[in-house]
PDB file of N, CA and C in Angstrom:
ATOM      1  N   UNK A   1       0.838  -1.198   0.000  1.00  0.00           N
ATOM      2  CA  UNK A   1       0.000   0.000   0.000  1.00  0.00           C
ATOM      3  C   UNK A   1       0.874   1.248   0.000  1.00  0.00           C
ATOM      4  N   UNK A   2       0.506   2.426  -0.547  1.00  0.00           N
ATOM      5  CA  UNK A   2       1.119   3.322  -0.698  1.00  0.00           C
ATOM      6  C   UNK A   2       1.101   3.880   0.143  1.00  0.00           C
ATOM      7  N   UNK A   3       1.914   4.948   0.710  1.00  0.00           N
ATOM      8  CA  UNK A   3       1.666   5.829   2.151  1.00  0.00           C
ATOM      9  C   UNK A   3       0.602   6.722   1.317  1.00  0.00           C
ATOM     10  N   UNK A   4      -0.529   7.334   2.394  1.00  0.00           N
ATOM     11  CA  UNK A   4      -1.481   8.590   2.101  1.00  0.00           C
ATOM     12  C   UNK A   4      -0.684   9.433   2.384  1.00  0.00           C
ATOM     13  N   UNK A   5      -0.740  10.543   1.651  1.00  0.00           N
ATOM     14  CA  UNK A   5      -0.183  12.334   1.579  1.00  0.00           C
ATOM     15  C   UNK A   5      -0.952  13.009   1.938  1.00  0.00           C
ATOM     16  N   UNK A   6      -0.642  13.943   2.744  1.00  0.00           N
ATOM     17  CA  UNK A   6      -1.629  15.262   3.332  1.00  0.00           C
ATOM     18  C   UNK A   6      -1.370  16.071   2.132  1.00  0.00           C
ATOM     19  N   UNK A   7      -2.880  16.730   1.503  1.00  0.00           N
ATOM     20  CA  UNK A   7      -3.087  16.998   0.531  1.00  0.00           C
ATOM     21  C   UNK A   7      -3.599  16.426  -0.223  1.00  0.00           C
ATOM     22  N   UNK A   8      -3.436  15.003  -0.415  1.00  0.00           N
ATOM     23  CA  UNK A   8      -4.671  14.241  -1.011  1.00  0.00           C
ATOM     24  C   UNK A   8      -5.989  14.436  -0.958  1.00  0.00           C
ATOM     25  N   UNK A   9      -6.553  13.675  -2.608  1.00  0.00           N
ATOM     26  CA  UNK A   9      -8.208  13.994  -2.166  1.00  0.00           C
ATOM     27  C   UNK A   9      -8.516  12.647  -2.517  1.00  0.00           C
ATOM     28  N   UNK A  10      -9.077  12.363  -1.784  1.00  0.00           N
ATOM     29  CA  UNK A  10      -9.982  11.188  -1.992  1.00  0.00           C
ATOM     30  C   UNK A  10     -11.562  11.355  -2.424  1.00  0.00           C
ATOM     31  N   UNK A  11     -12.701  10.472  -2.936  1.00  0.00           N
ATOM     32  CA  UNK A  11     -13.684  10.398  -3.239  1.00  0.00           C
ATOM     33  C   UNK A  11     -14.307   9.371  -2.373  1.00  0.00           C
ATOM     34  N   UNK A  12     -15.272   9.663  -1.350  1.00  0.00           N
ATOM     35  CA  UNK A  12     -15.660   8.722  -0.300  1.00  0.00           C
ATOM     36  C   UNK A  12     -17.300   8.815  -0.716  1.00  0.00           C
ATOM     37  N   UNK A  13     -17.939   7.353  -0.261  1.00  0.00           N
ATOM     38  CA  UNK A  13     -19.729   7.634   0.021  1.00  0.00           C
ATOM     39  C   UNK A  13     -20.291   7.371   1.442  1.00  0.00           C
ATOM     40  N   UNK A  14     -20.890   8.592   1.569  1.00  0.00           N
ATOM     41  CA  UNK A  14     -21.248   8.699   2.911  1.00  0.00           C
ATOM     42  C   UNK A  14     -22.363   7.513   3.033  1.00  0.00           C
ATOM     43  N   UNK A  15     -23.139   7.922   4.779  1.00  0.00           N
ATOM     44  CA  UNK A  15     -23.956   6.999   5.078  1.00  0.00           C
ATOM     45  C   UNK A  15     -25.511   6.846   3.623  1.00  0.00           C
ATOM     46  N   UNK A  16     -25.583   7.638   2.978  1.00  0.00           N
ATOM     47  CA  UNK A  16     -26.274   7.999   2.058  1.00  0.00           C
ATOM     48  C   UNK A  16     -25.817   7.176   0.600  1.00  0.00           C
ATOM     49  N   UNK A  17     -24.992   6.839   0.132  1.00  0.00           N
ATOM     50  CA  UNK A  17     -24.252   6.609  -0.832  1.00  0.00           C
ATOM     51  C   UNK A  17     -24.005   7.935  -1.453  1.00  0.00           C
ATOM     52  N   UNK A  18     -23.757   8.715  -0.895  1.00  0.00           N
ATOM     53  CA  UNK A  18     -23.403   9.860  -1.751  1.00  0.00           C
ATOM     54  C   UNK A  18     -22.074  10.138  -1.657  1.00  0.00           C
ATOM     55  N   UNK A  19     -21.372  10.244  -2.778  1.00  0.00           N
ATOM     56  CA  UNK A  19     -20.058  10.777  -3.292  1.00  0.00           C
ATOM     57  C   UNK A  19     -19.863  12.065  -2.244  1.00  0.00           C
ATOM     58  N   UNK A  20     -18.608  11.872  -1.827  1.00  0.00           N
ATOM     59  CA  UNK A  20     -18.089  13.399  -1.200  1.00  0.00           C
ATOM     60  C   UNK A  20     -16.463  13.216  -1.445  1.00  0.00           C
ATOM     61  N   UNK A  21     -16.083  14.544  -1.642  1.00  0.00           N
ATOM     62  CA  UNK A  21     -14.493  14.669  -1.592  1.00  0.00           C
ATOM     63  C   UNK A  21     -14.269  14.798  -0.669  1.00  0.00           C
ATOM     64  N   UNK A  22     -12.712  14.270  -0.020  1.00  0.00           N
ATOM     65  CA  UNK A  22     -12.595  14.579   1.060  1.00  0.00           C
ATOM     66  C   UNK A  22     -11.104  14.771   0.982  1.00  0.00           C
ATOM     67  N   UNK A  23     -10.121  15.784   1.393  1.00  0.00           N
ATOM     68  CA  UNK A  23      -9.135  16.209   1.768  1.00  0.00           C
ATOM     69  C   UNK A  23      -8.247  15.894   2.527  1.00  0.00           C
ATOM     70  N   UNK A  24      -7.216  15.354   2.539  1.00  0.00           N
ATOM     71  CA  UNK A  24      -6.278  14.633   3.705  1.00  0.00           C
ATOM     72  C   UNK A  24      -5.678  15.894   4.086  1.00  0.00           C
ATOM     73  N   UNK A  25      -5.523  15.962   5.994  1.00  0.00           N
ATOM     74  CA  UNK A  25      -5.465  17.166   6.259  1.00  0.00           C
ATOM     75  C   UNK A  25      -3.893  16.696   7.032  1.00  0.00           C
ATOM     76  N   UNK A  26      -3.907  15.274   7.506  1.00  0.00           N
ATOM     77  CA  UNK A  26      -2.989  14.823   8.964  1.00  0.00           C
ATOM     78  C   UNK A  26      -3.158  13.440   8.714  1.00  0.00           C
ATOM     79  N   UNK A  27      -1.981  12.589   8.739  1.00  0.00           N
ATOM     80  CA  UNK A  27      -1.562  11.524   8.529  1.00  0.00           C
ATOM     81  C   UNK A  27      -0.973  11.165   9.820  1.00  0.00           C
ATOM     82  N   UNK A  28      -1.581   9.834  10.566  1.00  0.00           N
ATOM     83  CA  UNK A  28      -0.467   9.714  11.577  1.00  0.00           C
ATOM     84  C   UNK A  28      -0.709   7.998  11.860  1.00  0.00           C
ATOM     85  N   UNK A  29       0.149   7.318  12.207  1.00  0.00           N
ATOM     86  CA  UNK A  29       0.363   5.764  12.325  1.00  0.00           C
ATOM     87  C   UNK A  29       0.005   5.865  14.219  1.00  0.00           C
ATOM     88  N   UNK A  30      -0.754   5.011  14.650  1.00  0.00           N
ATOM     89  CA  UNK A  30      -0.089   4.768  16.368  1.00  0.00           C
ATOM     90  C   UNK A  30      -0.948   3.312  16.260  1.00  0.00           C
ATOM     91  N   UNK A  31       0.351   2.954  17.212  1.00  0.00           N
ATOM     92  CA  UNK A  31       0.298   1.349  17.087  1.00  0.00           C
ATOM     93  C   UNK A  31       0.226   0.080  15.998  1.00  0.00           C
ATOM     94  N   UNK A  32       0.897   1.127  15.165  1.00  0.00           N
ATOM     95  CA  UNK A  32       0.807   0.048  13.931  1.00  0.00           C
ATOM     96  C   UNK A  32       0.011   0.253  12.833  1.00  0.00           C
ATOM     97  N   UNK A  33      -1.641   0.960  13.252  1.00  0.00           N
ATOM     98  CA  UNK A  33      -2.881   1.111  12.126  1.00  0.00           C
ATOM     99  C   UNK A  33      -2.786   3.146  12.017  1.00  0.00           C
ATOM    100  N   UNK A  34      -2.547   3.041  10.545  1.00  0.00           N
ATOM    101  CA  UNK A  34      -2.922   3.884  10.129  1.00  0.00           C
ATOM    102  C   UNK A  34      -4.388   5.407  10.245  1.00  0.00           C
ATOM    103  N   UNK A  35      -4.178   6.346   9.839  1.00  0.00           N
ATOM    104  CA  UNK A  35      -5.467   6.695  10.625  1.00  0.00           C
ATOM    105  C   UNK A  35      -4.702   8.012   9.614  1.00  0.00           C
ATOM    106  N   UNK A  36      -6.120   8.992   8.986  1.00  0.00           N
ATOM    107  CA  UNK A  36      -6.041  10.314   8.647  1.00  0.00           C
ATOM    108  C   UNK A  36      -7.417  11.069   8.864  1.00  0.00           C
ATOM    109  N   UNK A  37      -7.078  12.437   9.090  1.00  0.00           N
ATOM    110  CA  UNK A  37      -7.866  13.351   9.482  1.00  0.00           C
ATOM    111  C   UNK A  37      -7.995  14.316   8.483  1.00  0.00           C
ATOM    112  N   UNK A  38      -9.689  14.166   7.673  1.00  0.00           N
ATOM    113  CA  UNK A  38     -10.261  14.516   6.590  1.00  0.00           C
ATOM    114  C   UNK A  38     -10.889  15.705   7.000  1.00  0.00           C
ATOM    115  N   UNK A  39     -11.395  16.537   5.356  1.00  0.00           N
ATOM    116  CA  UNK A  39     -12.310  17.416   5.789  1.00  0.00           C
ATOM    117  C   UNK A  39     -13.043  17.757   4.147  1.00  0.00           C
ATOM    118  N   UNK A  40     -14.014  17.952   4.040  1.00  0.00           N
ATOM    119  CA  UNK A  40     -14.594  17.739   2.647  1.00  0.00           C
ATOM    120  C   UNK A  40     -13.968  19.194   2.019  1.00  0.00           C
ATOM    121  N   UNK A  41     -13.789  19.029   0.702  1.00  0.00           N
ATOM    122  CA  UNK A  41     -13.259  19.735   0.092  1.00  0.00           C
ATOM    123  C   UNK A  41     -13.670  20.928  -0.195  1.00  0.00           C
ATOM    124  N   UNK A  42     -15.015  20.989  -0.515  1.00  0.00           N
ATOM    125  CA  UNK A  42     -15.424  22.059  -0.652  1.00  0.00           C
ATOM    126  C   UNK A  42     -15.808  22.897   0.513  1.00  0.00           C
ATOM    127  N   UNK A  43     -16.169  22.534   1.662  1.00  0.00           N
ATOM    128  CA  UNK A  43     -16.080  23.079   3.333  1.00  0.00           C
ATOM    129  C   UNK A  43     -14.185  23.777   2.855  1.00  0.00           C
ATOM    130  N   UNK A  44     -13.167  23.213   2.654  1.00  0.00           N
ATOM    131  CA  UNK A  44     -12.329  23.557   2.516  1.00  0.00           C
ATOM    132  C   UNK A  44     -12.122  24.557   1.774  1.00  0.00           C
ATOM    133  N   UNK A  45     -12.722  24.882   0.313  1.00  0.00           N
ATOM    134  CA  UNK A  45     -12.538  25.627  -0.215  1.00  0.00           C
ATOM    135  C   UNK A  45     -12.951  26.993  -0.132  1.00  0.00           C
ATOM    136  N   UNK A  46     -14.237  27.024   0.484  1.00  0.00           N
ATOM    137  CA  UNK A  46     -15.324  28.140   0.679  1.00  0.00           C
ATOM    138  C   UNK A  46     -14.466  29.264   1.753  1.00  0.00           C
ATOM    139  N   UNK A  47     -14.513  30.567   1.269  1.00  0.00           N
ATOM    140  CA  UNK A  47     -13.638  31.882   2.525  1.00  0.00           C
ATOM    141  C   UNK A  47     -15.030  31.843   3.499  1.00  0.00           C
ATOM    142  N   UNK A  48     -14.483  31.072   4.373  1.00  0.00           N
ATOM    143  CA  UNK A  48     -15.577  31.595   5.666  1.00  0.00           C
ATOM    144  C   UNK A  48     -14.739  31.713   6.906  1.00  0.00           C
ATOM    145  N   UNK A  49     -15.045  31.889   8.150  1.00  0.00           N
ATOM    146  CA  UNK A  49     -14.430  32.153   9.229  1.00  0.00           C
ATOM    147  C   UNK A  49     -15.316  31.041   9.929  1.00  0.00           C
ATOM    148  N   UNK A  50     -15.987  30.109   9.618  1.00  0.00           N
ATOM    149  CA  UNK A  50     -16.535  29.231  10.457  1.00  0.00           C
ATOM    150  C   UNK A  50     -15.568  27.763  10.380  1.00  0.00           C
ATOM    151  N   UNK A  51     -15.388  26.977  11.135  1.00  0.00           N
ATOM    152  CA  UNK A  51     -15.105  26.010  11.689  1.00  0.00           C
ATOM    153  C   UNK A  51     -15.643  25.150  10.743  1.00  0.00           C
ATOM    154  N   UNK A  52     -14.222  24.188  10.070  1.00  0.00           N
ATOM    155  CA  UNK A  52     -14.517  23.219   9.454  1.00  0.00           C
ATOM    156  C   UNK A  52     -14.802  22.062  10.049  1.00  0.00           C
ATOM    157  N   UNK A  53     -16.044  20.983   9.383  1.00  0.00           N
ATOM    158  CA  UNK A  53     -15.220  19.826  10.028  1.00  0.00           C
ATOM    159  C   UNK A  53     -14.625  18.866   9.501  1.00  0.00           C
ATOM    160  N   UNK A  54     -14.034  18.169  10.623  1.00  0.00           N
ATOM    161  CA  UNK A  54     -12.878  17.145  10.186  1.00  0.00           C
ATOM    162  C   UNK A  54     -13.501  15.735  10.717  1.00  0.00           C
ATOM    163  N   UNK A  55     -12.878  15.218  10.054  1.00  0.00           N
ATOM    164  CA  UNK A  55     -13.084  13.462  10.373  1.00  0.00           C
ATOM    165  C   UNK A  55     -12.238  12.838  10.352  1.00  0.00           C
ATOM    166  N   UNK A  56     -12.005  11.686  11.072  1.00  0.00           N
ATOM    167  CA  UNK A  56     -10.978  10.839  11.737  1.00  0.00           C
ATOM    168  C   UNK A  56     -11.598   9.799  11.022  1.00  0.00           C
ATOM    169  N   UNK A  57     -10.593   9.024   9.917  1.00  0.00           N
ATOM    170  CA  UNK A  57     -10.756   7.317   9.740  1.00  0.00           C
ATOM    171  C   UNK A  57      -9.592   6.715   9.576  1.00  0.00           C
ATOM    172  N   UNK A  58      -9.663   5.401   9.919  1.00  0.00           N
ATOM    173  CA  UNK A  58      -8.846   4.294   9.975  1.00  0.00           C
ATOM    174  C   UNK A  58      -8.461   4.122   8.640  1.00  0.00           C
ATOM    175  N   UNK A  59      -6.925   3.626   8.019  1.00  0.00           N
ATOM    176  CA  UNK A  59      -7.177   3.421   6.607  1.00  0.00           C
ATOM    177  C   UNK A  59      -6.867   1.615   7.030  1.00  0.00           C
ATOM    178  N   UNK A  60      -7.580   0.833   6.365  1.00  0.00           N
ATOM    179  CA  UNK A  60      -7.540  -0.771   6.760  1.00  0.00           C
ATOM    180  C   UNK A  60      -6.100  -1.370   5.503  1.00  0.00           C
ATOM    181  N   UNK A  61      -5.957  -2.416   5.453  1.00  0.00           N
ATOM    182  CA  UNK A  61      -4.773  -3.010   5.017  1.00  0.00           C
ATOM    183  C   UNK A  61      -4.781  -3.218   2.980  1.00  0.00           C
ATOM    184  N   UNK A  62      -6.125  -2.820   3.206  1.00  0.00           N
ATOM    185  CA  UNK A  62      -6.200  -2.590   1.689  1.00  0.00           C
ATOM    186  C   UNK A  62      -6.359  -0.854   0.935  1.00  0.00           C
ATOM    187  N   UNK A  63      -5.847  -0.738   2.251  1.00  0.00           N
ATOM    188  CA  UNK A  63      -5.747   0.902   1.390  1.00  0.00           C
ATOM    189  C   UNK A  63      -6.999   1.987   1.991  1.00  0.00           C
ATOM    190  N   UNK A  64      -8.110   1.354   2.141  1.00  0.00           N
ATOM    191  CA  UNK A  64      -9.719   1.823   2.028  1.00  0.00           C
ATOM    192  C   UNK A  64      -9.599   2.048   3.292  1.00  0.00           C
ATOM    193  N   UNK A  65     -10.195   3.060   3.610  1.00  0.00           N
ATOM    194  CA  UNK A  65     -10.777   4.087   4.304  1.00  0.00           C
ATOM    195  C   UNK A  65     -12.189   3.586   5.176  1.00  0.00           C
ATOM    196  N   UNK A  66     -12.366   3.256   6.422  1.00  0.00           N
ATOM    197  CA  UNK A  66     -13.252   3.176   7.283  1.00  0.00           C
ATOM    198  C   UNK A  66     -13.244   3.556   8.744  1.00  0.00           C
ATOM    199  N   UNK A  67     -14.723   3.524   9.264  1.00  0.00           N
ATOM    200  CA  UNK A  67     -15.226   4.232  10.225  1.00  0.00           C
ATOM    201  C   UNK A  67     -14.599   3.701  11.707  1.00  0.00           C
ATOM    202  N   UNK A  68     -14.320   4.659  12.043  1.00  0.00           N
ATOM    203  CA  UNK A  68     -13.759   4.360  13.791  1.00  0.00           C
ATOM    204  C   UNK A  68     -14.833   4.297  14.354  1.00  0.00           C
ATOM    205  N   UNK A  69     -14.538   2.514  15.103  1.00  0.00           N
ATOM    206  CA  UNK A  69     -15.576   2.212  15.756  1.00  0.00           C
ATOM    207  C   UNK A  69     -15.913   2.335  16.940  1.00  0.00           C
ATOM    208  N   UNK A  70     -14.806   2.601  17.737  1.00  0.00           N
ATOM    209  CA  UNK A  70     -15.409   2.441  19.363  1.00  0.00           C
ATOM    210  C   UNK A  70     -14.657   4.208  19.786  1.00  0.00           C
ATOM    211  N   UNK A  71     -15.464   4.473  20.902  1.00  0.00           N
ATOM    212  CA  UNK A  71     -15.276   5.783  21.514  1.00  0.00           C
ATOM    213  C   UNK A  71     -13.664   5.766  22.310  1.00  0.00           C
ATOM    214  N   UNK A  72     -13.240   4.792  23.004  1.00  0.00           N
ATOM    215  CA  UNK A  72     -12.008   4.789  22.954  1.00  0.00           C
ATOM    216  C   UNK A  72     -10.906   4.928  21.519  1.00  0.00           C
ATOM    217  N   UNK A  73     -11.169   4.350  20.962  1.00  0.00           N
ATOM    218  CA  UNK A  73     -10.441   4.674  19.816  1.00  0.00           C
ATOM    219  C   UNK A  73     -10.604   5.527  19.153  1.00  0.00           C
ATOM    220  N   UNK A  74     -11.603   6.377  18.824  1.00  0.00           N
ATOM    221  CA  UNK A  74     -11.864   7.891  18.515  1.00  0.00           C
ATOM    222  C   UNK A  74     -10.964   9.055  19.235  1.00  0.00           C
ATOM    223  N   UNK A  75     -11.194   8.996  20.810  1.00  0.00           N
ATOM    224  CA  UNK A  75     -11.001   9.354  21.843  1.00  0.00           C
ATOM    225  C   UNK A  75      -8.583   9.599  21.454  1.00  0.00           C
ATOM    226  N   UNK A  76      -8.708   8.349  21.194  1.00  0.00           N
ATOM    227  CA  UNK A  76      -7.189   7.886  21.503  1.00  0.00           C
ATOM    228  C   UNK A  76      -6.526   8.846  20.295  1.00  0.00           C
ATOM    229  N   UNK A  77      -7.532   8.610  19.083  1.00  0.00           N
ATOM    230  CA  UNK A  77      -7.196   9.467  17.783  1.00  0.00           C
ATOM    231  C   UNK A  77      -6.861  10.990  17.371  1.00  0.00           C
ATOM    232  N   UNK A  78      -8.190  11.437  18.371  1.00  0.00           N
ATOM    233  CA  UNK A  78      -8.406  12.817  18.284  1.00  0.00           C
ATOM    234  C   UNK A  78      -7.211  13.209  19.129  1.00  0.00           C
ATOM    235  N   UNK A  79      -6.941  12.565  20.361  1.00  0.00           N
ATOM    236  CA  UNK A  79      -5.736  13.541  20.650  1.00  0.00           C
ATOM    237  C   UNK A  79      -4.579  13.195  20.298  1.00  0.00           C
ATOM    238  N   UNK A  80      -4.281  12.547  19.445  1.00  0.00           N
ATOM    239  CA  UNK A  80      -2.637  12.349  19.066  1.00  0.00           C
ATOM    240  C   UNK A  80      -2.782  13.351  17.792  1.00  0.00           C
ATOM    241  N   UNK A  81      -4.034  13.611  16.797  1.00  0.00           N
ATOM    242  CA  UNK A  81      -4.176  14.433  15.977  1.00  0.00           C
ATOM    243  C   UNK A  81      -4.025  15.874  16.515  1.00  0.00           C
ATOM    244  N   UNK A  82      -4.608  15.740  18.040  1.00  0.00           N
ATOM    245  CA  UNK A  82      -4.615  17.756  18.995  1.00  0.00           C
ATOM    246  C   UNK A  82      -2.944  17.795  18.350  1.00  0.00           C
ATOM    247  N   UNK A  83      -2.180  16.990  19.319  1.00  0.00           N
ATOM    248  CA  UNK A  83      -0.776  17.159  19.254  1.00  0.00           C
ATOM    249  C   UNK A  83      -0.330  17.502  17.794  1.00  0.00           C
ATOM    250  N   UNK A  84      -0.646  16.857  17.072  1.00  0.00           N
ATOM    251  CA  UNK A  84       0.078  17.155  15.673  1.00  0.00           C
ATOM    252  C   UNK A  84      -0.301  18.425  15.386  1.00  0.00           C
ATOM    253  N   UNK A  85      -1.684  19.269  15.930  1.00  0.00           N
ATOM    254  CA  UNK A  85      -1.803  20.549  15.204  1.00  0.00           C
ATOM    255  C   UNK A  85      -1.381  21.602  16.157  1.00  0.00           C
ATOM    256  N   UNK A  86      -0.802  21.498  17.031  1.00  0.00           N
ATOM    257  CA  UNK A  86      -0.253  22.047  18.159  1.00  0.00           C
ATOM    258  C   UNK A  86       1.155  22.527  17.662  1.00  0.00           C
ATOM    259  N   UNK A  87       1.823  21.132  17.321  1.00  0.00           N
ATOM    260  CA  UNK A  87       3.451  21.126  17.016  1.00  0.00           C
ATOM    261  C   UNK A  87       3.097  21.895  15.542  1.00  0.00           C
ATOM    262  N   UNK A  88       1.924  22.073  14.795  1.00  0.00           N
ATOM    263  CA  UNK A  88       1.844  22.909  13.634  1.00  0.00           C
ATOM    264  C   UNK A  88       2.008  23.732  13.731  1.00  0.00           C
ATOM    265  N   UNK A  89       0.901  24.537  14.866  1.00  0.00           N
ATOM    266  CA  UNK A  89       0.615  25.922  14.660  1.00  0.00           C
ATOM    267  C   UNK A  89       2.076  26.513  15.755  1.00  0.00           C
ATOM    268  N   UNK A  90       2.538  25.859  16.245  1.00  0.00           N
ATOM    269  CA  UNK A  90       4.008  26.332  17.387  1.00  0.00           C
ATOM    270  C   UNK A  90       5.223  26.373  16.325  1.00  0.00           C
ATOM    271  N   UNK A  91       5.197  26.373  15.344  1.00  0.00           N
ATOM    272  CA  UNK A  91       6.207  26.016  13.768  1.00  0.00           C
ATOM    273  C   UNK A  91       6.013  27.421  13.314  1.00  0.00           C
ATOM    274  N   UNK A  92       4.733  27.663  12.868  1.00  0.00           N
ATOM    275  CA  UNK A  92       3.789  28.889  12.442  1.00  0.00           C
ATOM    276  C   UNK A  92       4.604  30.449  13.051  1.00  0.00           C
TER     277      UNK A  92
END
């Protein structure tokens, strides 16, 4: 499998089957499984001052992209992602 790049776009279907782009924002490995923090593209693109959102998924061993299942592991995700945008914006 290829490593994912921040900056990537992917094409995902939501709970709907509906097509959405989605933006790789943060790439980070812990414990072995992969995991990136999305945000739809066009939320991305639009000049607003409101708060995007982002989403946290697992990428599985075939590449593909799925849903974090348990609240601990969400939990465990979101803050190793805080840290990464911390050590961003302290760069800045």
């Amino acid at each position: 499998m290829e490593k994912i790049e921040v900056g990537e776009i992917f094409t995902i279907s939501d709970e709907n089957e509906e097509e959405q782009e989605v933006e790789v924002l943060a790439a980070i490995n812990i414990e072995g499984t992969d995991y990136v923090a999305v945000s739809f593209v066009e939320d991305l693109q639009e000049e607003t001052e409101e708060d995007i959102d982002i989403f946290f998924l697992k990428v599985d061993q075939d590449g593909d992209f799925t849903a974090i299942e348990s609240d601990e592991e969400f939990d465990k995700v979101s803050s190793a992602f805080d840290e990464i945008m911390k050590e961003e914006d302290e760069k800045d």
